[in-house]
N, C-alpha and C. Protein backbone atom coordinates (compact mmCIF):
# COMPACT_ATOMS: atom_id res chain seq x y z
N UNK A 1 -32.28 26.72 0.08
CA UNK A 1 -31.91 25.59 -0.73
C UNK A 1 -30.79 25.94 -1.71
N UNK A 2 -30.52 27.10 -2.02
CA UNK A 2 -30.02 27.49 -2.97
C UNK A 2 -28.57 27.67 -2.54
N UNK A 3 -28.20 27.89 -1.53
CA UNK A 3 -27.08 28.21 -0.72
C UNK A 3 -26.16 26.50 -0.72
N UNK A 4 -27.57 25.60 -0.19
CA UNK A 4 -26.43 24.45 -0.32
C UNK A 4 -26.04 23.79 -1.48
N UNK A 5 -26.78 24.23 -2.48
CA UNK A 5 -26.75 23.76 -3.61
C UNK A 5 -25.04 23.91 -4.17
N UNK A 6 -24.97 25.49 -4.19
CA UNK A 6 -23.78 25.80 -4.76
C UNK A 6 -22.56 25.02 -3.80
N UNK A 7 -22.11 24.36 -2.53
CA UNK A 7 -21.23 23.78 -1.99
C UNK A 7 -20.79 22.94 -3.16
N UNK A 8 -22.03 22.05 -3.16
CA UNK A 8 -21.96 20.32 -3.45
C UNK A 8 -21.57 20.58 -5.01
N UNK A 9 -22.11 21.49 -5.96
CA UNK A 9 -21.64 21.86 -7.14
C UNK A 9 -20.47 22.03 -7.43
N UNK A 10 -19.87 22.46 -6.44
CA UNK A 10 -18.18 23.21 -6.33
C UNK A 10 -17.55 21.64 -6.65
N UNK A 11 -18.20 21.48 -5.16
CA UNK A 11 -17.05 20.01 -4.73
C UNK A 11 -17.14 18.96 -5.73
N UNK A 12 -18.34 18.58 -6.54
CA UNK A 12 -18.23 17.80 -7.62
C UNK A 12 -17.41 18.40 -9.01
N UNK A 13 -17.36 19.83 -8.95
CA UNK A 13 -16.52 20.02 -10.28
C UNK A 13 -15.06 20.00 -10.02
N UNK A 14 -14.19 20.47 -8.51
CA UNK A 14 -13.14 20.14 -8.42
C UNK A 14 -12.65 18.41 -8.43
N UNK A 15 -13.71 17.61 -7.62
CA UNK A 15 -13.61 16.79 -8.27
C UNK A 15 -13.06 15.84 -9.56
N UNK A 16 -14.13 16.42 -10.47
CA UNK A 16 -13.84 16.16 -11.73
C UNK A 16 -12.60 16.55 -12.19
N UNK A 17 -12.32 17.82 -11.97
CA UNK A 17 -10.44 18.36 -12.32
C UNK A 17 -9.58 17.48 -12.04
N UNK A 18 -10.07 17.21 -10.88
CA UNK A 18 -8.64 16.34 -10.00
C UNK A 18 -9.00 14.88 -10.83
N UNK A 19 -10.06 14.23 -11.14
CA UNK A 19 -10.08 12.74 -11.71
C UNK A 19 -9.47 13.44 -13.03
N UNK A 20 -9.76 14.19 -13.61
CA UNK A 20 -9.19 14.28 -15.08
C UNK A 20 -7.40 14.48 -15.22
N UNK A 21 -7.01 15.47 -13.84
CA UNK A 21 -5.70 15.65 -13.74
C UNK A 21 -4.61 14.53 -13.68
N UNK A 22 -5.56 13.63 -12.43
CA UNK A 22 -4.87 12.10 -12.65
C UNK A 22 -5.19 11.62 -13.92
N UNK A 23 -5.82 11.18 -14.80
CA UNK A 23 -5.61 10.31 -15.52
C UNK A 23 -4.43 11.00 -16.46
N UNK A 24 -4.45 12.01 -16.83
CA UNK A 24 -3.62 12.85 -17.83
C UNK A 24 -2.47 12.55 -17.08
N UNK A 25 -1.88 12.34 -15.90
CA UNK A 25 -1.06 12.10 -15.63
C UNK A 25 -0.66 10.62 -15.99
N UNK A 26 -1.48 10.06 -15.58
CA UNK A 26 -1.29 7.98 -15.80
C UNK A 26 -1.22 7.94 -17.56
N UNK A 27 -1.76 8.83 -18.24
CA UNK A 27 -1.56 8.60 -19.81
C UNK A 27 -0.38 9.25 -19.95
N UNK A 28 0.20 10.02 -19.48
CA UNK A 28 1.57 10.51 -20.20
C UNK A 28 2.81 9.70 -19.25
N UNK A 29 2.54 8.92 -18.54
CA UNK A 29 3.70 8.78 -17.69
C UNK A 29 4.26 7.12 -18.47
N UNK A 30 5.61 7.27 -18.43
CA UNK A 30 6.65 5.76 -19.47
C UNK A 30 5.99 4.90 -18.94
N UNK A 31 6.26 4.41 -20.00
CA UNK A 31 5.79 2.61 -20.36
C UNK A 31 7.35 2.29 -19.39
N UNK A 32 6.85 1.15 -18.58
CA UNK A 32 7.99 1.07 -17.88
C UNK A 32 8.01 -0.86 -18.01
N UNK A 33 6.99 -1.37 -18.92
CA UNK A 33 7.01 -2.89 -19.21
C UNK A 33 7.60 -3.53 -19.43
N UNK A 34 8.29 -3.55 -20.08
CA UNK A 34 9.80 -4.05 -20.02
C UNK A 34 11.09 -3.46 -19.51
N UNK A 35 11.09 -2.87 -19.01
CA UNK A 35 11.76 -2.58 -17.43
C UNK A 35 11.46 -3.46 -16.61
N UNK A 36 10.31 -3.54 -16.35
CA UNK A 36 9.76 -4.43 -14.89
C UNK A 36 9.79 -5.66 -15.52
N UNK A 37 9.93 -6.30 -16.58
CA UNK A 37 9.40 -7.76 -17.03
C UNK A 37 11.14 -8.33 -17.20
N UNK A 38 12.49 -7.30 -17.66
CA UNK A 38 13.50 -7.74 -17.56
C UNK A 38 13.99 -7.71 -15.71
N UNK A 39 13.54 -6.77 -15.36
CA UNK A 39 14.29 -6.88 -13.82
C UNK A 39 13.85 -7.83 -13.34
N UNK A 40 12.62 -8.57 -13.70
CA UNK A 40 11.91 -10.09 -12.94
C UNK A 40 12.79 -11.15 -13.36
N UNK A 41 13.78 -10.61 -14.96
CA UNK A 41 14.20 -12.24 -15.14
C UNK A 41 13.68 -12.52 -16.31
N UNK A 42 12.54 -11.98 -16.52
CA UNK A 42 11.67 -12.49 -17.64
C UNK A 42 12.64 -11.85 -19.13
N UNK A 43 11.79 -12.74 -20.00
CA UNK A 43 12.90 -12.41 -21.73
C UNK A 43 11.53 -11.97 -22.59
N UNK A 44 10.89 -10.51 -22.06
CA UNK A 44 9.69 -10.09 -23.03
C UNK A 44 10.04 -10.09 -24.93
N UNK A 45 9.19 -10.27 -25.46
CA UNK A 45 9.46 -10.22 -26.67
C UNK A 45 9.31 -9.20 -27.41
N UNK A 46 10.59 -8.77 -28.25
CA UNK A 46 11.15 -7.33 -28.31
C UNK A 46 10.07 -6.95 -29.43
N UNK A 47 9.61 -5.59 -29.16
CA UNK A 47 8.66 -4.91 -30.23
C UNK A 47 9.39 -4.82 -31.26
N UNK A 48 8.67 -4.96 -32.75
CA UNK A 48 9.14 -4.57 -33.83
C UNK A 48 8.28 -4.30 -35.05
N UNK A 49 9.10 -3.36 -35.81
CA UNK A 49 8.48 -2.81 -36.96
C UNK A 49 9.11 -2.46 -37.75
N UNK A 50 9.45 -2.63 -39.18
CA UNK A 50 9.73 -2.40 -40.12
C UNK A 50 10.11 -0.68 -40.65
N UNK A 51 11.37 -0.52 -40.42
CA UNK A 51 11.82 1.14 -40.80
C UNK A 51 12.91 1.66 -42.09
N UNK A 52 12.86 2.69 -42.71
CA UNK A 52 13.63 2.77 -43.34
C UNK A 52 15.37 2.56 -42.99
N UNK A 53 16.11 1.59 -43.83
CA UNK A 53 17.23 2.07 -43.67
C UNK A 53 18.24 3.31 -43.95
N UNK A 54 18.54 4.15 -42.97
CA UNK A 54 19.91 4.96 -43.16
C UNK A 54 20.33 4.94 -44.63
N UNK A 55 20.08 5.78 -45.22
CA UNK A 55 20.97 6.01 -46.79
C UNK A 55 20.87 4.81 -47.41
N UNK A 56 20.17 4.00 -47.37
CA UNK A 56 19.38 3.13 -48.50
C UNK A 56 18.33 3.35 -48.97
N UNK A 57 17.68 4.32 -49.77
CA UNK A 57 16.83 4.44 -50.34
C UNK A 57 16.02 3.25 -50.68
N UNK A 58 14.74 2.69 -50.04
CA UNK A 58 13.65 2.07 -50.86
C UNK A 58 13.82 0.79 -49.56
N UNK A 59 15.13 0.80 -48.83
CA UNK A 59 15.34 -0.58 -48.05
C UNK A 59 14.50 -0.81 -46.44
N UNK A 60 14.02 -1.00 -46.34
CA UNK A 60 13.86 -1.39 -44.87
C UNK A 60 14.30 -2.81 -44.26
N UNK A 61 14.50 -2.70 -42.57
CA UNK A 61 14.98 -3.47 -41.89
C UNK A 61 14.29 -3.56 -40.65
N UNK A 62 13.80 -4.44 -39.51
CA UNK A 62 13.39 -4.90 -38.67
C UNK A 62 14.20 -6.19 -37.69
N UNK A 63 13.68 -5.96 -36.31
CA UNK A 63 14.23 -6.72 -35.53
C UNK A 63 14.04 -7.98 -35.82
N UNK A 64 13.01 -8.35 -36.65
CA UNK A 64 12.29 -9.65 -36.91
C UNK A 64 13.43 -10.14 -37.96
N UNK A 65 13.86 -9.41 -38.87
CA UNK A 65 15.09 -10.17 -40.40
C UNK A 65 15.59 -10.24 -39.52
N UNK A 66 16.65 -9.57 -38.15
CA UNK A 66 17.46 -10.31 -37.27
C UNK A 66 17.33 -11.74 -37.00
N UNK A 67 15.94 -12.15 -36.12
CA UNK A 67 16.17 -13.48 -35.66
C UNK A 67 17.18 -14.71 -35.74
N UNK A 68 17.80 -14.98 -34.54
CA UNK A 68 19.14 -15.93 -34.68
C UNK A 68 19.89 -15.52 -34.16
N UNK A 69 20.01 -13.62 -34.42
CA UNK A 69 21.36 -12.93 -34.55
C UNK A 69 21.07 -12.42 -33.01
N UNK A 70 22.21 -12.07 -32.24
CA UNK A 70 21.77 -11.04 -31.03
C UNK A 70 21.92 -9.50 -31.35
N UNK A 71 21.51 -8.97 -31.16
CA UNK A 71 20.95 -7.38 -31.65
C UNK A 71 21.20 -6.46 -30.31
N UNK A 72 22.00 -5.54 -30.58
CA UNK A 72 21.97 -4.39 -29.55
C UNK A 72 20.77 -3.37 -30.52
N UNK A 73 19.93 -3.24 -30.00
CA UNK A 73 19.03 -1.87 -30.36
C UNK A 73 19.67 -0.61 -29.72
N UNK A 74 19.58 0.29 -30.58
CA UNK A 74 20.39 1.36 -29.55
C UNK A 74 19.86 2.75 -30.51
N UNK A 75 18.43 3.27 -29.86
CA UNK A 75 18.27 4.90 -30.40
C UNK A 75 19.05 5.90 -29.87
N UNK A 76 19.18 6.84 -31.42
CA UNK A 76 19.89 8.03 -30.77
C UNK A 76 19.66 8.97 -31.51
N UNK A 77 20.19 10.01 -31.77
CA UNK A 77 20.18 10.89 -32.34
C UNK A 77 21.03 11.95 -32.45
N UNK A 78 21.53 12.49 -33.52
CA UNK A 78 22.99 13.54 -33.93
C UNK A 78 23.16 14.52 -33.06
N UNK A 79 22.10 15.11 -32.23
CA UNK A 79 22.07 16.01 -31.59
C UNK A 79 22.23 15.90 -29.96
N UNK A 80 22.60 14.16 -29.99
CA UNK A 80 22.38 13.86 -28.09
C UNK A 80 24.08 13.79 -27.71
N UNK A 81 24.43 14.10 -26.67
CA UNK A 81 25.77 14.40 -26.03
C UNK A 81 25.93 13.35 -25.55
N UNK A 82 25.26 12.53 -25.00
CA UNK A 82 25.58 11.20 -24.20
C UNK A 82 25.51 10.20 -25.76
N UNK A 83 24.90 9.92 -26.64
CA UNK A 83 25.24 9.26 -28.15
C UNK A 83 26.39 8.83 -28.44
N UNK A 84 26.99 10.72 -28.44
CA UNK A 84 28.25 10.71 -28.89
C UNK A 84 29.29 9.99 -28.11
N UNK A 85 29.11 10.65 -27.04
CA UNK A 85 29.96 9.30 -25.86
C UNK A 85 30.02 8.26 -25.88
N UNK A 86 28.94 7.83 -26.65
CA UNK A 86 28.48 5.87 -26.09
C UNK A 86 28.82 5.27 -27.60
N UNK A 87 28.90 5.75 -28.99
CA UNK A 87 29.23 5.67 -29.91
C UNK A 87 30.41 4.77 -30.08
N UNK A 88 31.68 5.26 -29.77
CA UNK A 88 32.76 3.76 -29.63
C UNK A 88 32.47 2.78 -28.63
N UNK A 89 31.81 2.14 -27.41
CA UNK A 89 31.08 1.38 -27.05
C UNK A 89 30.51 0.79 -28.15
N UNK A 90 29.42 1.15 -28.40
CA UNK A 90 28.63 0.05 -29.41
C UNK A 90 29.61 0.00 -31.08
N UNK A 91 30.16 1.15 -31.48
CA UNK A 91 30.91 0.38 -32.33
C UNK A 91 32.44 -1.15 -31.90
N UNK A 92 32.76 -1.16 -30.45
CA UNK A 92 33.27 -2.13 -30.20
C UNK A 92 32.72 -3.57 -30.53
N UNK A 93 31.42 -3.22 -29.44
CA UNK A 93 30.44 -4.46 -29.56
C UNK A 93 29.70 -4.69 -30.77
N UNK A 94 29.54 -3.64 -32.17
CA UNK A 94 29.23 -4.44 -33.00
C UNK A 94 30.54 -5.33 -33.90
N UNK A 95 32.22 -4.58 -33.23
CA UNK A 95 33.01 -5.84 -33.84
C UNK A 95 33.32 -7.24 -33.10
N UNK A 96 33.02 -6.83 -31.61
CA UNK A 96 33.05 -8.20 -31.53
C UNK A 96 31.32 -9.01 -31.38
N UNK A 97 30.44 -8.65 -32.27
CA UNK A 97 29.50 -9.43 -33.01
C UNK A 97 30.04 -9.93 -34.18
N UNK A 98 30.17 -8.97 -34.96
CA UNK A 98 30.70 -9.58 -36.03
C UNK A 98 31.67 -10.24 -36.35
N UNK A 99 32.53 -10.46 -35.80
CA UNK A 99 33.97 -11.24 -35.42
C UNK A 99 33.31 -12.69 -35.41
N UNK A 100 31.98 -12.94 -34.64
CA UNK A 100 31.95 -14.23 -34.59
C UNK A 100 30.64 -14.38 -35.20
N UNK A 101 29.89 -13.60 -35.97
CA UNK A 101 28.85 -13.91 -37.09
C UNK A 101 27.37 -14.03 -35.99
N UNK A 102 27.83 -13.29 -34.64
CA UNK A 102 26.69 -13.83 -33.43
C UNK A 102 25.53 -12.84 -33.57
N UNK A 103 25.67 -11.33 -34.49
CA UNK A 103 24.95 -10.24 -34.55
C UNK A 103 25.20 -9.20 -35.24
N UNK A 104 24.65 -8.24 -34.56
CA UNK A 104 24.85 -6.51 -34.72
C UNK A 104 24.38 -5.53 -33.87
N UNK A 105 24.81 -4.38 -34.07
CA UNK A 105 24.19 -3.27 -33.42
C UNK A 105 23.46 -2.91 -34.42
N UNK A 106 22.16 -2.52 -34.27
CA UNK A 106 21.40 -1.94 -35.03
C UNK A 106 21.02 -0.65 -34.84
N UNK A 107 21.02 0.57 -34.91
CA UNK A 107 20.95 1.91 -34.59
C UNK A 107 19.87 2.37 -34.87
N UNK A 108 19.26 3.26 -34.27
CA UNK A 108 17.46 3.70 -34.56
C UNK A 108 17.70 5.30 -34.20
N UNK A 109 17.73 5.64 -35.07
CA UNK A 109 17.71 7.08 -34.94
C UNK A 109 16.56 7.90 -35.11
N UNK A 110 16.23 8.09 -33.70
CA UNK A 110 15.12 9.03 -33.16
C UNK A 110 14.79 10.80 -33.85
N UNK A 111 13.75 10.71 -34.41
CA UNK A 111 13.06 12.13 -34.89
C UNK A 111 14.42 13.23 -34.85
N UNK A 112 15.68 12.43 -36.38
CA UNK A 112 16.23 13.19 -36.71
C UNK A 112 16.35 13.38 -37.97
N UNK A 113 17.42 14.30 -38.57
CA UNK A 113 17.16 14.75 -39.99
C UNK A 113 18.42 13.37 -40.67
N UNK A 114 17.98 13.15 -41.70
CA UNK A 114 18.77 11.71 -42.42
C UNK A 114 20.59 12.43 -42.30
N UNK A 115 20.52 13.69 -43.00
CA UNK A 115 21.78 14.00 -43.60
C UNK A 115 22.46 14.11 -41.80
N UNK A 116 21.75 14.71 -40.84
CA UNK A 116 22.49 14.67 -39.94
C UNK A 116 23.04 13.57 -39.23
N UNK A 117 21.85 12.90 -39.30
CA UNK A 117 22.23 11.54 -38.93
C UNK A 117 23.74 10.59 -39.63
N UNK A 118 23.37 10.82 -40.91
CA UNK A 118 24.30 10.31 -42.01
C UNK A 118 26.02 10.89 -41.60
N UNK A 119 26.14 11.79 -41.05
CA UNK A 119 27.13 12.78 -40.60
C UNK A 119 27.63 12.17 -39.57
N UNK A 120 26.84 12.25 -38.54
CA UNK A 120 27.44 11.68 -37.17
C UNK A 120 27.87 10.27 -37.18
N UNK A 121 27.25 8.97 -38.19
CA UNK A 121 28.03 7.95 -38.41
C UNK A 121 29.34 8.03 -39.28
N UNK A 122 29.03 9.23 -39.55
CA UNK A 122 30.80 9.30 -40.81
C UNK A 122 31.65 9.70 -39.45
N UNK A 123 31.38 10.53 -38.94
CA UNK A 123 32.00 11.54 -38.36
C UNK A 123 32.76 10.44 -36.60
N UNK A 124 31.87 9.76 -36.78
CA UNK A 124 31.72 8.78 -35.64
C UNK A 124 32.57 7.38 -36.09
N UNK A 125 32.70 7.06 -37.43
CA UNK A 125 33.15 6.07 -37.66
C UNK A 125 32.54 4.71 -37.23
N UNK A 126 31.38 5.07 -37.46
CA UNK A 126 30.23 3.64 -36.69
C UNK A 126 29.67 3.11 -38.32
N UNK A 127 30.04 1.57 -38.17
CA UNK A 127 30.17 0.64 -39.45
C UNK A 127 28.47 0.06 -39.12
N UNK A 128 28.09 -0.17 -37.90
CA UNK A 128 26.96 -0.64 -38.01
C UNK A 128 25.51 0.21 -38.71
N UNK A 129 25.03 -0.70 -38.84
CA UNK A 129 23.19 -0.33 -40.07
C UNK A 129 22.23 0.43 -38.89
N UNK A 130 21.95 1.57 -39.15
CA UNK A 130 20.75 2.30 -38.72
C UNK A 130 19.81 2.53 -39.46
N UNK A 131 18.19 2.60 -38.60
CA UNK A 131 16.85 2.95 -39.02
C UNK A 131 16.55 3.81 -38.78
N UNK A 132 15.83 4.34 -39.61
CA UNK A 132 15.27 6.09 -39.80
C UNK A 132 13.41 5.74 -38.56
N UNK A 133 13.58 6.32 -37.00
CA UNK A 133 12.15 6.22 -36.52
C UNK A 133 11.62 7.57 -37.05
N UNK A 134 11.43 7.77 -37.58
CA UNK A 134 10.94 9.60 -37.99
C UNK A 134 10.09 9.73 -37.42
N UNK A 135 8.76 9.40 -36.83
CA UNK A 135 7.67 9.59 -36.10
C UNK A 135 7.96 8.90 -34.63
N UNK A 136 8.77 8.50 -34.49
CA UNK A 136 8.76 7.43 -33.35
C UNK A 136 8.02 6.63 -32.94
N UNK A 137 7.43 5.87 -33.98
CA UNK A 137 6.34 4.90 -33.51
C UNK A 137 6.82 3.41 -32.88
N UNK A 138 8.45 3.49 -33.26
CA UNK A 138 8.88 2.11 -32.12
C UNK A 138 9.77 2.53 -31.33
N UNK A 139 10.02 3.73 -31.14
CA UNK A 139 10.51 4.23 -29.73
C UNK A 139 9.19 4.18 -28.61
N UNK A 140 8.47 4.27 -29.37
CA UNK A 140 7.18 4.12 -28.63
C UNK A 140 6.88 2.85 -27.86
N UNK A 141 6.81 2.04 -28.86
CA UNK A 141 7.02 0.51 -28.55
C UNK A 141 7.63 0.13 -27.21
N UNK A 142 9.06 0.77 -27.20
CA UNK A 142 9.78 0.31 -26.09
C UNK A 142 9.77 1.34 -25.29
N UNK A 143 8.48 2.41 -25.22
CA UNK A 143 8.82 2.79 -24.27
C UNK A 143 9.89 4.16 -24.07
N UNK A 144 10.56 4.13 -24.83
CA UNK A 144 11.73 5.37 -25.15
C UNK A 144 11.14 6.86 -25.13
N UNK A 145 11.92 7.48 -24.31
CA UNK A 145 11.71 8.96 -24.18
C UNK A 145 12.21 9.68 -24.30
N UNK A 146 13.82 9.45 -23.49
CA UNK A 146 14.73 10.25 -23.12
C UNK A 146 16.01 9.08 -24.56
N UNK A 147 17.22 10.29 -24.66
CA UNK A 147 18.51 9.47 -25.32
C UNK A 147 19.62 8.98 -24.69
N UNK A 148 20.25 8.37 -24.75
CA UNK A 148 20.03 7.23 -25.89
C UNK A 148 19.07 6.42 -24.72
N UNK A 149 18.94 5.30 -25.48
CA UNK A 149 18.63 3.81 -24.65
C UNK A 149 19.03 2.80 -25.98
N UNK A 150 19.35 2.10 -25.04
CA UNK A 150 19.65 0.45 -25.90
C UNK A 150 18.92 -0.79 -24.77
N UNK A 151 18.43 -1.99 -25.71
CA UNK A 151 17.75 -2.87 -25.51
C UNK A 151 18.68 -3.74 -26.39
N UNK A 152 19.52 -5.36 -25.48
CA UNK A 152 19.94 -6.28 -25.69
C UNK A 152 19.07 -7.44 -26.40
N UNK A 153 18.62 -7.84 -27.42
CA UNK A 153 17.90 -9.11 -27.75
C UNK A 153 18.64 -9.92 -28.08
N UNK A 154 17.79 -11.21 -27.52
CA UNK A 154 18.72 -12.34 -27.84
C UNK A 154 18.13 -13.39 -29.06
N UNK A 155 18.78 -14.29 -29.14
CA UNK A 155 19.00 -15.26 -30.78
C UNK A 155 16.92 -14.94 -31.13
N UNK A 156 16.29 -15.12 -30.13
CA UNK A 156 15.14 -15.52 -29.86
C UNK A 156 14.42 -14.66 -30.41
N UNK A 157 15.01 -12.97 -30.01
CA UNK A 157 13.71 -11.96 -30.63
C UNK A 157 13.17 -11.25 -29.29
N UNK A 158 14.16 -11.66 -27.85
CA UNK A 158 13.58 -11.55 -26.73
C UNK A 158 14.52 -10.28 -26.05
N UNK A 159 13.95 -9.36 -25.19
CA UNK A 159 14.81 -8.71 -24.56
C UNK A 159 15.44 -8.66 -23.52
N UNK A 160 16.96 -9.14 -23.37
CA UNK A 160 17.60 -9.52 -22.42
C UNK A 160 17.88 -8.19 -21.12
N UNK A 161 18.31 -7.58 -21.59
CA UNK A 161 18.55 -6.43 -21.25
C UNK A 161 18.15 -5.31 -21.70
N UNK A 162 18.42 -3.70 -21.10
CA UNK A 162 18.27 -2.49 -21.20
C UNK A 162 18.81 -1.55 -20.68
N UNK A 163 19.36 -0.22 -21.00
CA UNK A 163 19.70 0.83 -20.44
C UNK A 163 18.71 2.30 -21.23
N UNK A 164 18.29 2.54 -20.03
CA UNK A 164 17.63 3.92 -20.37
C UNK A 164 19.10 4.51 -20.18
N UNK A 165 20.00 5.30 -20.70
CA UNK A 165 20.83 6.03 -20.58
C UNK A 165 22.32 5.60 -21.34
N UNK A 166 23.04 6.21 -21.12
CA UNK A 166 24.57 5.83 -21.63
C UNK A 166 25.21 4.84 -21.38
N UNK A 167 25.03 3.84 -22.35
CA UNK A 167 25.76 2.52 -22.29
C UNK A 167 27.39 2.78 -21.60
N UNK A 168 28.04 1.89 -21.23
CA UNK A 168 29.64 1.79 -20.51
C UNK A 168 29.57 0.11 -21.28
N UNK A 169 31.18 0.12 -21.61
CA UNK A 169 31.43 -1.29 -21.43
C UNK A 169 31.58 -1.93 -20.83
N UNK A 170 30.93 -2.01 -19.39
CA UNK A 170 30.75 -2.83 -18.47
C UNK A 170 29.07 -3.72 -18.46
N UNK A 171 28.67 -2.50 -18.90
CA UNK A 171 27.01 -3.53 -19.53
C UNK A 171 27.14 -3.78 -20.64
N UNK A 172 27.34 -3.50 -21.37
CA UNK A 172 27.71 -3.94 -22.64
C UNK A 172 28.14 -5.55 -22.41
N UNK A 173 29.45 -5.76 -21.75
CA UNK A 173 29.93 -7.16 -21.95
C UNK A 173 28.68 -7.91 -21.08
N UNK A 174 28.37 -7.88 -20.07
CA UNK A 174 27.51 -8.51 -19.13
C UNK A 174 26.32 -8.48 -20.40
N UNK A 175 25.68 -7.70 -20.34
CA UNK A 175 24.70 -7.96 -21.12
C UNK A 175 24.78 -9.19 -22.72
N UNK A 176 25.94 -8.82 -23.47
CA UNK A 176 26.28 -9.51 -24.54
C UNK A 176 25.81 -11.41 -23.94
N UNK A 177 26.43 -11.13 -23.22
CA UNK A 177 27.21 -12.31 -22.68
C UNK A 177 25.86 -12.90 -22.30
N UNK A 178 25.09 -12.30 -21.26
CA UNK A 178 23.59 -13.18 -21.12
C UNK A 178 23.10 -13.49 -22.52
N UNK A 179 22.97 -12.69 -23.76
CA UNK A 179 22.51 -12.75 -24.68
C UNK A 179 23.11 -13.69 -25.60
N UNK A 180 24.17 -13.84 -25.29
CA UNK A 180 24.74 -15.37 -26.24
C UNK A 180 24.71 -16.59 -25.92
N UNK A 181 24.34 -16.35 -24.32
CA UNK A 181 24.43 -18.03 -23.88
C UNK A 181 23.22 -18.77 -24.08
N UNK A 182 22.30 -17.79 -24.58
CA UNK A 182 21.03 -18.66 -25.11
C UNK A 182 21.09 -19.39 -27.04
């Protein structure tokens, strides 16, 4: 009795490894929800939360005081190589937002240090307002892992678009453009 005992013991504890291995896998793997809810067409409604502003001491800002406005969201951070690249891109598109009073780029700078951060917009010449995520609790939100990504919202609060990766001004205008005609 003792002989078959130990089989069935085995096979239920590898078992268990392997159910525990999957789930640890299904818990760490991207939120991919709004990915799949914009590629349907659909206009999910953009997560938000209240963060410090960039070298305003005491100020915070959220996607929500936007409403009306169309909003490029766009995390990054001083230390990402593709940022730096995509940096005159979104400073284009936040002048032609502001040119016609339709928005902004709003910048979310991912689990970096303020002064560095503060640097790379001097250094960058980027006029638009960034939020300090220091914990990343709304990179979380959307899902964000890798740098940059930007998320298009429109007048609504809704997300038109997205790029996990390095914006071009070729999404940029396409994207704008869905986002204003609402």
């Amino acid at each position: 009795m003792r002989r078959t005992a130990f089989p069935l013991v085995a096979v239920l504890a590898v078992a268990a490894l392997v159910g525990l291995l999957v789930y640890g896998v299904a818990a760490r793997s991207e939120d991919k929800t709004l990915d799949e809810a914009v590629k349907k067409g659909q206009r999910p409604t953009a997560p938000d939360l209240a963060l410090p502003v960039l070298g305003a001491r005491g100020r915070t800002r959220s996607v929500a005081d936007l409403r009306g406005k169309v909003v490029v969201l766009n995390f990054w951070a001083s230390w990402c190589e593709p940022c730096k690249a995509e940096a005159p891109q979104l400073e284009r598109a936040q002048k032609r937002l502001q040119q016609d009073g339709a928005g902004t780029v709003l910048g979310v700078t991912f689990r970096d240090a303020s002064s560095d951060s503060e640097a790379f917009m001097r250094d960058h010449g980027l006029t638009y307002p960034s939020v300090r995520d220091v914990d990343g609790k709304l990179a979380q939100k959307y899902g964000t892992r890798a740098l940059p990504e930007t998320f298009i919202i429109d007048r609504k609060g809704r997300v038109v678009a997205l790029s996990r990766g390095q914006v071009d001004g070729k999404f940029l205008d396409r994207a704008l453009s869905a986002a204003l005609e609402n």
